[in-house]
PDB file of N, CA and C in Angstrom:
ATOM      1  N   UNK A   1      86.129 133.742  60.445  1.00  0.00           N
ATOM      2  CA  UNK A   1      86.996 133.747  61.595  1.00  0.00           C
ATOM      3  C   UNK A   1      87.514 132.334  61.839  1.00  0.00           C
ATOM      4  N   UNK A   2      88.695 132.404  61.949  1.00  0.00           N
ATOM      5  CA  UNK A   2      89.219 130.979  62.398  1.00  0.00           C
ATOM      6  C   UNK A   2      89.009 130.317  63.805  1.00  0.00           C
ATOM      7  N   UNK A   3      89.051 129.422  64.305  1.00  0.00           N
ATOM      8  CA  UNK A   3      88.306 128.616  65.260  1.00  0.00           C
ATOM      9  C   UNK A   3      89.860 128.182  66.072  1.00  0.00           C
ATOM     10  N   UNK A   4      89.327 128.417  67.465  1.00  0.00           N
ATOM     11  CA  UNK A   4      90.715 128.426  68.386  1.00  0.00           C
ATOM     12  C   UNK A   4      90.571 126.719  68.626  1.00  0.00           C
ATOM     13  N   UNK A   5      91.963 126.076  67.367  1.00  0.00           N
ATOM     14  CA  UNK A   5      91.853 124.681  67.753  1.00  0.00           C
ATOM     15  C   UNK A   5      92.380 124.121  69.178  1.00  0.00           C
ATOM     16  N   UNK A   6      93.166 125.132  69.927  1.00  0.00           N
ATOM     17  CA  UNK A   6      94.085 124.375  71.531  1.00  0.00           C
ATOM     18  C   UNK A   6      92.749 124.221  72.310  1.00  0.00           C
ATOM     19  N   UNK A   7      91.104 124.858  72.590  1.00  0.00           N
ATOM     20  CA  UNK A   7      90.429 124.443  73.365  1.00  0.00           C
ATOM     21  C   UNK A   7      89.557 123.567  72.915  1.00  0.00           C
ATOM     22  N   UNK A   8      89.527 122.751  71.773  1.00  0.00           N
ATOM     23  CA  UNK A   8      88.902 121.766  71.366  1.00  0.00           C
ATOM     24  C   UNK A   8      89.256 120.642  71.607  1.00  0.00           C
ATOM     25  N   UNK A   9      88.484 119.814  72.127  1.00  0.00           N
ATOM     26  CA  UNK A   9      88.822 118.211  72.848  1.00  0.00           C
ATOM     27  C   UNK A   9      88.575 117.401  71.745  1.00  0.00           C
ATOM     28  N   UNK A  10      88.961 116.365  71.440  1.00  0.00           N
ATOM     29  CA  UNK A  10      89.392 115.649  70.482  1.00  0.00           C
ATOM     30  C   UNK A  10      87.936 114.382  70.899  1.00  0.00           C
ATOM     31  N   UNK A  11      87.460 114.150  69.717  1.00  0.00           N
ATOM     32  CA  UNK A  11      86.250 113.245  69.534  1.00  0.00           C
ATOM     33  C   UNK A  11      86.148 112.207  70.589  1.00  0.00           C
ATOM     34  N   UNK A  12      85.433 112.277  71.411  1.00  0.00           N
ATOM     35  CA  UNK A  12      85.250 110.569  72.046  1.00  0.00           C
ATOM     36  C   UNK A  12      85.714 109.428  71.543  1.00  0.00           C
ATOM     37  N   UNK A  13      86.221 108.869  72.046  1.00  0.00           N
ATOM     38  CA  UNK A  13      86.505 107.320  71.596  1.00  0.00           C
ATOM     39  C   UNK A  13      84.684 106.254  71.608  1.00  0.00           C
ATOM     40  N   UNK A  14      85.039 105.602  70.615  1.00  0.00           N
ATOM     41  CA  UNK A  14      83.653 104.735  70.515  1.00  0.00           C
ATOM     42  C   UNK A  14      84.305 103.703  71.751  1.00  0.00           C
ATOM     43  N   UNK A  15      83.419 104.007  73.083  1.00  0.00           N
ATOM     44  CA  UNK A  15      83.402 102.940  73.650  1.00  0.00           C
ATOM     45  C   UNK A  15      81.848 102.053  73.678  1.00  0.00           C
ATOM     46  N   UNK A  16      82.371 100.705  74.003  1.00  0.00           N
ATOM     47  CA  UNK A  16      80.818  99.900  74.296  1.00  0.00           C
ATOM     48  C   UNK A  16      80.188 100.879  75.044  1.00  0.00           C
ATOM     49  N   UNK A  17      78.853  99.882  74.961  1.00  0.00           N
ATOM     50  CA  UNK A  17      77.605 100.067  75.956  1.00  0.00           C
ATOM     51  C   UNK A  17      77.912  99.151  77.347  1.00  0.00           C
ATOM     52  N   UNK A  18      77.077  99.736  78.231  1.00  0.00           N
ATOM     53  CA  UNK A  18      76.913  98.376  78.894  1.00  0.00           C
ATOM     54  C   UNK A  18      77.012  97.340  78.843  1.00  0.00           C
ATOM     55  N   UNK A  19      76.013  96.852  77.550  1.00  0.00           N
ATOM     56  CA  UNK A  19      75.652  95.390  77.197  1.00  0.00           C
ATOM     57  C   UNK A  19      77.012  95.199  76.211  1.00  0.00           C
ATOM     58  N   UNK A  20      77.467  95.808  76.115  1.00  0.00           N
ATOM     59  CA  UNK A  20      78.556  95.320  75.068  1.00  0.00           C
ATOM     60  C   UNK A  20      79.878  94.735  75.436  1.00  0.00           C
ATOM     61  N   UNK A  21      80.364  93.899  75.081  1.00  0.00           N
ATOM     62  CA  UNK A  21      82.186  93.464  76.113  1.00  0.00           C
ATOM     63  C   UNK A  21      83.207  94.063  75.110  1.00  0.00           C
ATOM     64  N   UNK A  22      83.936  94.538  75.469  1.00  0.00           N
ATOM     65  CA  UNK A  22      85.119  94.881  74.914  1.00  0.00           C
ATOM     66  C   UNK A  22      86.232  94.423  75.478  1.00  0.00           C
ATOM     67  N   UNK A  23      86.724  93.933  74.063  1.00  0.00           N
ATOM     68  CA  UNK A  23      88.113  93.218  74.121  1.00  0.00           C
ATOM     69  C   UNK A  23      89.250  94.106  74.763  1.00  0.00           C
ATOM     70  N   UNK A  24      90.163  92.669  75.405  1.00  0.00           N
ATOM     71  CA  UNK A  24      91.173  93.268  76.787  1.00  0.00           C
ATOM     72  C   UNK A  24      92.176  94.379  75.212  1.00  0.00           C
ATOM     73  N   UNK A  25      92.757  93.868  74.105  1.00  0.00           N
ATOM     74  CA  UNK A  25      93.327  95.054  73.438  1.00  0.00           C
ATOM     75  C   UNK A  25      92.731  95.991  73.191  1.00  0.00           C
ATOM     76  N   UNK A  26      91.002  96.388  73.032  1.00  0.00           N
ATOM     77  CA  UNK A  26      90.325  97.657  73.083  1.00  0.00           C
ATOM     78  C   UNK A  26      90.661  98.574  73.854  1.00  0.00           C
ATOM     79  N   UNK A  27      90.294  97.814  75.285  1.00  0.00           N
ATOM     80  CA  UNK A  27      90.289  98.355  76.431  1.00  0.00           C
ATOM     81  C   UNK A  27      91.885  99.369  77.130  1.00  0.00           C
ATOM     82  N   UNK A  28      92.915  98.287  76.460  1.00  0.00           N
ATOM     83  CA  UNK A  28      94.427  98.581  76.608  1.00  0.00           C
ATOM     84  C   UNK A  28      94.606 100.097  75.395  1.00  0.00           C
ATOM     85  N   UNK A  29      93.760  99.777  74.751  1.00  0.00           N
ATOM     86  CA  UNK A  29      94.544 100.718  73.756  1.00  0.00           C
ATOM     87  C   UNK A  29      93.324 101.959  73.774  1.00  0.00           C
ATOM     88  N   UNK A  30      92.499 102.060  74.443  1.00  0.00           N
ATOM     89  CA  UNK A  30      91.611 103.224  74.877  1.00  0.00           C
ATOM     90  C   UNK A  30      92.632 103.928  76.118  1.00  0.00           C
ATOM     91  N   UNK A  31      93.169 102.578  76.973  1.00  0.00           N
ATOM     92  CA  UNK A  31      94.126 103.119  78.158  1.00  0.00           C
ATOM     93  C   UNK A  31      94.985 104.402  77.978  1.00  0.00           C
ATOM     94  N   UNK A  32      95.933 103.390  76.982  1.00  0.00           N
ATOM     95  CA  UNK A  32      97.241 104.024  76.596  1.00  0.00           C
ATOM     96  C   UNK A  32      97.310 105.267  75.959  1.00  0.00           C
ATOM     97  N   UNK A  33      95.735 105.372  75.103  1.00  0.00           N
ATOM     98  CA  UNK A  33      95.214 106.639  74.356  1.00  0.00           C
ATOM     99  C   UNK A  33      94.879 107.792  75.812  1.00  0.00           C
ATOM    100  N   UNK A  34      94.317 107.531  77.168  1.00  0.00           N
ATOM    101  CA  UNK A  34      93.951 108.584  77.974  1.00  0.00           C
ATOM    102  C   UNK A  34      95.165 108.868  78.793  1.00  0.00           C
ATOM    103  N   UNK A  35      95.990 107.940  78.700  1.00  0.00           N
ATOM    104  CA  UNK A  35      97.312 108.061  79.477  1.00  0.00           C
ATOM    105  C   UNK A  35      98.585 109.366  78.599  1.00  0.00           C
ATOM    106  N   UNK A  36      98.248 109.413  77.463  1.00  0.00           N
ATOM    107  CA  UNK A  36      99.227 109.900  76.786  1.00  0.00           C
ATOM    108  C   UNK A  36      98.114 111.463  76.719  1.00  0.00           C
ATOM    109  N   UNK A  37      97.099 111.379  76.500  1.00  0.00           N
ATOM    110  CA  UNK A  37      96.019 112.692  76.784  1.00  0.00           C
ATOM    111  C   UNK A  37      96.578 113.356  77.914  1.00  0.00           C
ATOM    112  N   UNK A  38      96.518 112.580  79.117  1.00  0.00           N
ATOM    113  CA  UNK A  38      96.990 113.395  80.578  1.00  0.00           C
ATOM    114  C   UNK A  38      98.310 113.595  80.366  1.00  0.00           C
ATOM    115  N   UNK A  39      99.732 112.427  80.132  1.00  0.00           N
ATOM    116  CA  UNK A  39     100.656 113.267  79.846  1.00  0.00           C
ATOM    117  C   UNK A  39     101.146 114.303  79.101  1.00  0.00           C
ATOM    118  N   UNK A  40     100.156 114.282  78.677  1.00  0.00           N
ATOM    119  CA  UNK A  40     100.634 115.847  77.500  1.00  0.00           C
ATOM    120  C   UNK A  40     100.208 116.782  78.142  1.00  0.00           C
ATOM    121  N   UNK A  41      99.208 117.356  79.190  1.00  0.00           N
ATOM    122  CA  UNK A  41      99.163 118.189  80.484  1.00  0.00           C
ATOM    123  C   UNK A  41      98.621 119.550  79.954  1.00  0.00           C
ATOM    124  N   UNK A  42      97.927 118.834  78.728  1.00  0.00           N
ATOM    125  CA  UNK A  42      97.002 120.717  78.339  1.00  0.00           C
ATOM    126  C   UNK A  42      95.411 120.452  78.449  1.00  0.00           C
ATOM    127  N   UNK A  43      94.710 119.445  79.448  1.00  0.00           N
ATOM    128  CA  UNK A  43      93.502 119.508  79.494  1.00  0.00           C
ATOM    129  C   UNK A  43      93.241 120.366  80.499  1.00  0.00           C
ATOM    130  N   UNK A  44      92.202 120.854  80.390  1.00  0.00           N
ATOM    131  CA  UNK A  44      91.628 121.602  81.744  1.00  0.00           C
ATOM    132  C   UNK A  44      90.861 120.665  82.820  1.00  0.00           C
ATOM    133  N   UNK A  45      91.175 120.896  83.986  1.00  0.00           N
ATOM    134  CA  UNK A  45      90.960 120.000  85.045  1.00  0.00           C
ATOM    135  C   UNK A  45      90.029 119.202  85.181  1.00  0.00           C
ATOM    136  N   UNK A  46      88.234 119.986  84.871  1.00  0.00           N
ATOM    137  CA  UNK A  46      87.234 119.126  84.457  1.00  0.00           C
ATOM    138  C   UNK A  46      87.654 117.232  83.566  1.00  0.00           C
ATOM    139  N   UNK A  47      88.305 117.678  82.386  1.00  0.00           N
ATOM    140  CA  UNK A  47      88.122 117.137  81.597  1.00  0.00           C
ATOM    141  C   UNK A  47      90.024 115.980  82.142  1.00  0.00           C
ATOM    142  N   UNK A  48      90.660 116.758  82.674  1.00  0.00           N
ATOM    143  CA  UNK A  48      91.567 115.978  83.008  1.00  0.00           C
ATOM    144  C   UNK A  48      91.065 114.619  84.341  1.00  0.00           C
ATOM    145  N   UNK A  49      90.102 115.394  85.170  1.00  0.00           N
ATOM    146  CA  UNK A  49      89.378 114.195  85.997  1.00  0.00           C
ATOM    147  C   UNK A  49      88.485 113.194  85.454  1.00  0.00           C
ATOM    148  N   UNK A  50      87.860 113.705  84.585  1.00  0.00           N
ATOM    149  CA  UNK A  50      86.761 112.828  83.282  1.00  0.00           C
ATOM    150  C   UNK A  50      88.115 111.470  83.561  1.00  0.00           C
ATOM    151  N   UNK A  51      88.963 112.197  82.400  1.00  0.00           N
ATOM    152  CA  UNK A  51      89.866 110.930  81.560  1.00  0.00           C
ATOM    153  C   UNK A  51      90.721 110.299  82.922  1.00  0.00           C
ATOM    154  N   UNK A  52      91.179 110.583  83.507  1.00  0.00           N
ATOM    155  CA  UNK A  52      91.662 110.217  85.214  1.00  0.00           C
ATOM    156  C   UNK A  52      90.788 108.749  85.626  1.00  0.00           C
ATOM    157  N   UNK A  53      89.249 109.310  85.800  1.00  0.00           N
ATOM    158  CA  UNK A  53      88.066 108.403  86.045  1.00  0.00           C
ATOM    159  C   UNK A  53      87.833 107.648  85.004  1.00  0.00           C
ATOM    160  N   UNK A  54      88.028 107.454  84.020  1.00  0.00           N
ATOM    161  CA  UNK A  54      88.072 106.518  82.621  1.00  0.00           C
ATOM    162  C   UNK A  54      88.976 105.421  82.245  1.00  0.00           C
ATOM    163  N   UNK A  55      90.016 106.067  82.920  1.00  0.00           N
ATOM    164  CA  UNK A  55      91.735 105.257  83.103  1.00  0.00           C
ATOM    165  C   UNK A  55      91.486 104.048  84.008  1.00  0.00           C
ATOM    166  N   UNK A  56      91.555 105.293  85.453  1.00  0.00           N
ATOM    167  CA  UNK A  56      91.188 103.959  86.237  1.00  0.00           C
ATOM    168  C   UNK A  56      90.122 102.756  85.911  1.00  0.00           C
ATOM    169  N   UNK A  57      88.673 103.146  85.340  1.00  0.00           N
ATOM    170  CA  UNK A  57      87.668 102.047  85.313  1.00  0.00           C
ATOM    171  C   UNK A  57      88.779 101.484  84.163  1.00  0.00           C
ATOM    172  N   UNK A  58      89.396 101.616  83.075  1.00  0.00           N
ATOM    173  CA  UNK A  58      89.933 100.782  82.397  1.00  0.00           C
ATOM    174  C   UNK A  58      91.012  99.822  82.606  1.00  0.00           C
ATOM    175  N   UNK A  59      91.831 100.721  83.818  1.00  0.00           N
ATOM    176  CA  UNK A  59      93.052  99.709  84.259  1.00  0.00           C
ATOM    177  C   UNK A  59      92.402  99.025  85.113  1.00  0.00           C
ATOM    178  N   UNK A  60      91.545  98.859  85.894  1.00  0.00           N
ATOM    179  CA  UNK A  60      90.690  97.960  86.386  1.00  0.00           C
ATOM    180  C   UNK A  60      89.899  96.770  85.697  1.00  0.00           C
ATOM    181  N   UNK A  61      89.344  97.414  84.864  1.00  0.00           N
ATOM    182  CA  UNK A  61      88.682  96.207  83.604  1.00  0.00           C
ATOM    183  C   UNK A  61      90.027  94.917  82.755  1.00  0.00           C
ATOM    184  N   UNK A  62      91.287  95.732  82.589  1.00  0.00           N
ATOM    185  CA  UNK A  62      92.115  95.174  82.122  1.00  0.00           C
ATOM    186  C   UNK A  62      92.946  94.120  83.215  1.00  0.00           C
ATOM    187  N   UNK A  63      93.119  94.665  84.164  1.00  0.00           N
ATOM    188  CA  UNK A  63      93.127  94.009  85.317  1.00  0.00           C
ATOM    189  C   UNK A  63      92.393  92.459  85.891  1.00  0.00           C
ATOM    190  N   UNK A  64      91.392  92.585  85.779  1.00  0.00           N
ATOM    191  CA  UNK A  64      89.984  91.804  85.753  1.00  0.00           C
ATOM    192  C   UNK A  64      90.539  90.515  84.439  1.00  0.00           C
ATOM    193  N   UNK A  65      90.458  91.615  83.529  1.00  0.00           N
ATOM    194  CA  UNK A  65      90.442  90.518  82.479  1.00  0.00           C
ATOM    195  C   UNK A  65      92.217  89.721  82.384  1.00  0.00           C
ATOM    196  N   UNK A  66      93.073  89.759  82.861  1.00  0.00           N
ATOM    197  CA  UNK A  66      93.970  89.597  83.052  1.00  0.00           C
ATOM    198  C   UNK A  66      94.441  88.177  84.273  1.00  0.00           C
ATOM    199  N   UNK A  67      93.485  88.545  85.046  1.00  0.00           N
ATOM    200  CA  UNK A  67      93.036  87.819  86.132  1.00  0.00           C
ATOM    201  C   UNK A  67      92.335  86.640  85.469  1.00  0.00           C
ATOM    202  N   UNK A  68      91.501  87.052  85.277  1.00  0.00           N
ATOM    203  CA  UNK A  68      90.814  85.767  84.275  1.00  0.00           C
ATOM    204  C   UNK A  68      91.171  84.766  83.659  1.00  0.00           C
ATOM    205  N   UNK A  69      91.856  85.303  82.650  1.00  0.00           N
ATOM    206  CA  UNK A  69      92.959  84.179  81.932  1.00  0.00           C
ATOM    207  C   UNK A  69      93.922  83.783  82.748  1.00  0.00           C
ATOM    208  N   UNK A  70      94.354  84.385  83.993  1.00  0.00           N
ATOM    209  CA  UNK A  70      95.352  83.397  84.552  1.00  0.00           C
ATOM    210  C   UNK A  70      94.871  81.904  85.196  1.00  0.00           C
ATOM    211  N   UNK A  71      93.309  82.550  85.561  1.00  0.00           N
ATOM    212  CA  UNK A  71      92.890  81.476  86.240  1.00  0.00           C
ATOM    213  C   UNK A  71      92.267  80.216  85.158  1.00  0.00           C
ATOM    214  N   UNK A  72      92.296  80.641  83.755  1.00  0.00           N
ATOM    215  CA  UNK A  72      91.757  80.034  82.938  1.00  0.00           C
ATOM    216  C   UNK A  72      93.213  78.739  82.726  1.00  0.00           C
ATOM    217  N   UNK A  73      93.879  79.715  82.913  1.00  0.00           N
ATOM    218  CA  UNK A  73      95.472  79.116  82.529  1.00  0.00           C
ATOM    219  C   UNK A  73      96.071  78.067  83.332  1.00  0.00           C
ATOM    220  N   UNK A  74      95.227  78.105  84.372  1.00  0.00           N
ATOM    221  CA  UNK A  74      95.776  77.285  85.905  1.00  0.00           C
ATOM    222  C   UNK A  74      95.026  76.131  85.542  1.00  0.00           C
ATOM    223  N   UNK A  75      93.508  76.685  85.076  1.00  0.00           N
ATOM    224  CA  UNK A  75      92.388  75.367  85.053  1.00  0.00           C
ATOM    225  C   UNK A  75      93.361  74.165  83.764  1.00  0.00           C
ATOM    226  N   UNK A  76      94.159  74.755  83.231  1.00  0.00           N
ATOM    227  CA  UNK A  76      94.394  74.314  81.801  1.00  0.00           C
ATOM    228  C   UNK A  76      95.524  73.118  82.380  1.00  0.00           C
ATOM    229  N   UNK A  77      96.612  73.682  82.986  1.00  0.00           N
ATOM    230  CA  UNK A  77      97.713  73.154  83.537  1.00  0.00           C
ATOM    231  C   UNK A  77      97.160  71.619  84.094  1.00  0.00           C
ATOM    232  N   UNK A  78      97.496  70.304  83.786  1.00  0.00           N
ATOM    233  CA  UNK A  78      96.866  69.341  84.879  1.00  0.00           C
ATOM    234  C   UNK A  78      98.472  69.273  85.093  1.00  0.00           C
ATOM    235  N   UNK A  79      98.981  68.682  86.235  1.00  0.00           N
ATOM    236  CA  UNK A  79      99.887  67.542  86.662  1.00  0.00           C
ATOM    237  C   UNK A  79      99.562  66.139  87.504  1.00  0.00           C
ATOM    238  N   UNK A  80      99.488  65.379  87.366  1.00  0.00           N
ATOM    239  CA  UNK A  80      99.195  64.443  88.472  1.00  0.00           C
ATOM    240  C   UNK A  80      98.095  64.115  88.679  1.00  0.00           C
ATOM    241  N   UNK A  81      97.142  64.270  87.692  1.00  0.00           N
ATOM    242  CA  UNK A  81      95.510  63.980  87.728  1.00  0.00           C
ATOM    243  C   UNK A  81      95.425  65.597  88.402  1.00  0.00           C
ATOM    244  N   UNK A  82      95.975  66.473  88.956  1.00  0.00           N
ATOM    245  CA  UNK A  82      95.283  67.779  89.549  1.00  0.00           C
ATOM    246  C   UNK A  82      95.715  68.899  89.259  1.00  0.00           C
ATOM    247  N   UNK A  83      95.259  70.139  89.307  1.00  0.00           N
ATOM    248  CA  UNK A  83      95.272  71.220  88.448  1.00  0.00           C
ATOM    249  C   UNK A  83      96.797  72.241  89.385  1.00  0.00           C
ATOM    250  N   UNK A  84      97.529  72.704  88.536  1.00  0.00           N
ATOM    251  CA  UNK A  84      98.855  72.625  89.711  1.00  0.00           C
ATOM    252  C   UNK A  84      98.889  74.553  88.711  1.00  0.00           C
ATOM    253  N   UNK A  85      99.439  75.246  89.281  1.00  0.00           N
ATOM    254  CA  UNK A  85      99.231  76.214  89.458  1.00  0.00           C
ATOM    255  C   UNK A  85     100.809  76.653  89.219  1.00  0.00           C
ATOM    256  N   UNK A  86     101.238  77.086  88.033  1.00  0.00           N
ATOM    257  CA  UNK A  86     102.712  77.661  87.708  1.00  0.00           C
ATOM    258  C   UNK A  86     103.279  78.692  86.984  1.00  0.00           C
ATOM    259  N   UNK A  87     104.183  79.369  88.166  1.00  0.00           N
ATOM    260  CA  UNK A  87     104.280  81.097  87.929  1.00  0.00           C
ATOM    261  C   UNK A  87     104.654  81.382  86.541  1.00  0.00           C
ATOM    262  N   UNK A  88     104.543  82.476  86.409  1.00  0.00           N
ATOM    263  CA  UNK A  88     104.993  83.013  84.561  1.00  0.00           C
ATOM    264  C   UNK A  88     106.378  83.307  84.792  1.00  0.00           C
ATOM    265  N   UNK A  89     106.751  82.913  83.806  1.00  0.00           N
ATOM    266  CA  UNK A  89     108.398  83.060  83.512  1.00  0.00           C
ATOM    267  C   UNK A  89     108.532  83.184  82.465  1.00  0.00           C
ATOM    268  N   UNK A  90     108.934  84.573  82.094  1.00  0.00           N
ATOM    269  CA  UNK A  90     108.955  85.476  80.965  1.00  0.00           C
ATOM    270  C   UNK A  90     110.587  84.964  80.244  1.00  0.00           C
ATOM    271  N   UNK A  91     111.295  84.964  78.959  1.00  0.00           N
ATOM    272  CA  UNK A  91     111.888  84.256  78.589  1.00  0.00           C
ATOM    273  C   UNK A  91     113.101  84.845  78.803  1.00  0.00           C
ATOM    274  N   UNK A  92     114.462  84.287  78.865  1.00  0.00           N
ATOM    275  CA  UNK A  92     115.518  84.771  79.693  1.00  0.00           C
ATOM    276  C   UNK A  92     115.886  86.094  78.666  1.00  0.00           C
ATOM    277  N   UNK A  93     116.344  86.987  79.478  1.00  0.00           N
ATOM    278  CA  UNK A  93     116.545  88.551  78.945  1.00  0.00           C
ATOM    279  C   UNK A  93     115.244  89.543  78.789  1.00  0.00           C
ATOM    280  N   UNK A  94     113.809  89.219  79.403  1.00  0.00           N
ATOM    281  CA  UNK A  94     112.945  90.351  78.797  1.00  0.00           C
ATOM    282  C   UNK A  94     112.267  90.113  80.186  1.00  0.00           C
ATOM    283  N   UNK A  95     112.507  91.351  80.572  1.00  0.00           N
ATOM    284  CA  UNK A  95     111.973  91.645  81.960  1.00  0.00           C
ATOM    285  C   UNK A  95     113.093  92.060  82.719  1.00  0.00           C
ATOM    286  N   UNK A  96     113.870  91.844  82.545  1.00  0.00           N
ATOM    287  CA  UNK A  96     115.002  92.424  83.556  1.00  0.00           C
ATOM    288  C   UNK A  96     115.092  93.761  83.325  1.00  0.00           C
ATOM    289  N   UNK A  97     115.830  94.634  84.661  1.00  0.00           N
ATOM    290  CA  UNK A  97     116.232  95.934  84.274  1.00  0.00           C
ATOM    291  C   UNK A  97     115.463  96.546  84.309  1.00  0.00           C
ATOM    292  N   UNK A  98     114.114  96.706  84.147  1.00  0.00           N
ATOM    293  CA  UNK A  98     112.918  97.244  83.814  1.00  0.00           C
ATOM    294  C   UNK A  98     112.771  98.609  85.398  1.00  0.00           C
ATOM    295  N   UNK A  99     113.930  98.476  86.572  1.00  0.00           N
ATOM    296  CA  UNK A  99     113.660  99.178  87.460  1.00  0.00           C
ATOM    297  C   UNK A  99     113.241 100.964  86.983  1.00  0.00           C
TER     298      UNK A  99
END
């Protein structure tokens, strides 16, 4: 008998442990993998809240780590003997439009 593949959920992703850190592109590209799961809109609700609750802890973690390096980025900046703090400015033409 053949095996009904539409109710089969697709393998876990290897995420860390606890003790383990995973890199901010892991983390982004586990994202983008549960984001495109929910837009495709054939999980059953259980499993659509699972990956929902997985997203968020990840856009949060990415978040975090994002944060991090800015402040790493500030420590980096000196002017004037003191640490001066300057906005990102993405290069002319990429970012615009994006409404």
């Amino acid at each position: 008998m053949a095996r009904a593949r539409d109710s089969e959920a697709p393998p876990p992703s290897a995420a860390p442990g606890p003790d383990e850190a995973e890199s901010f592109e892991a983390a982004l590209a586990r994202l983008e993998a549960l984001v495109e799961r929910l837009e495709q809109g054939d999980l059953a609700l259980e499993e659509a809240l699972a990956a929902f609750e997985q997203g968020v802890a990840l856009a949060r973690r990415c978040a975090g780590q994002l944060g991090d390096a800015e402040r790493r980025i500030e420590v980096l900046l000196r002017e004037g003997g003191g640490f001066v703090a300057r906005p990102f400015e993405p290069p002319p033409g990429e970012g615009e439009g994006d409404a």
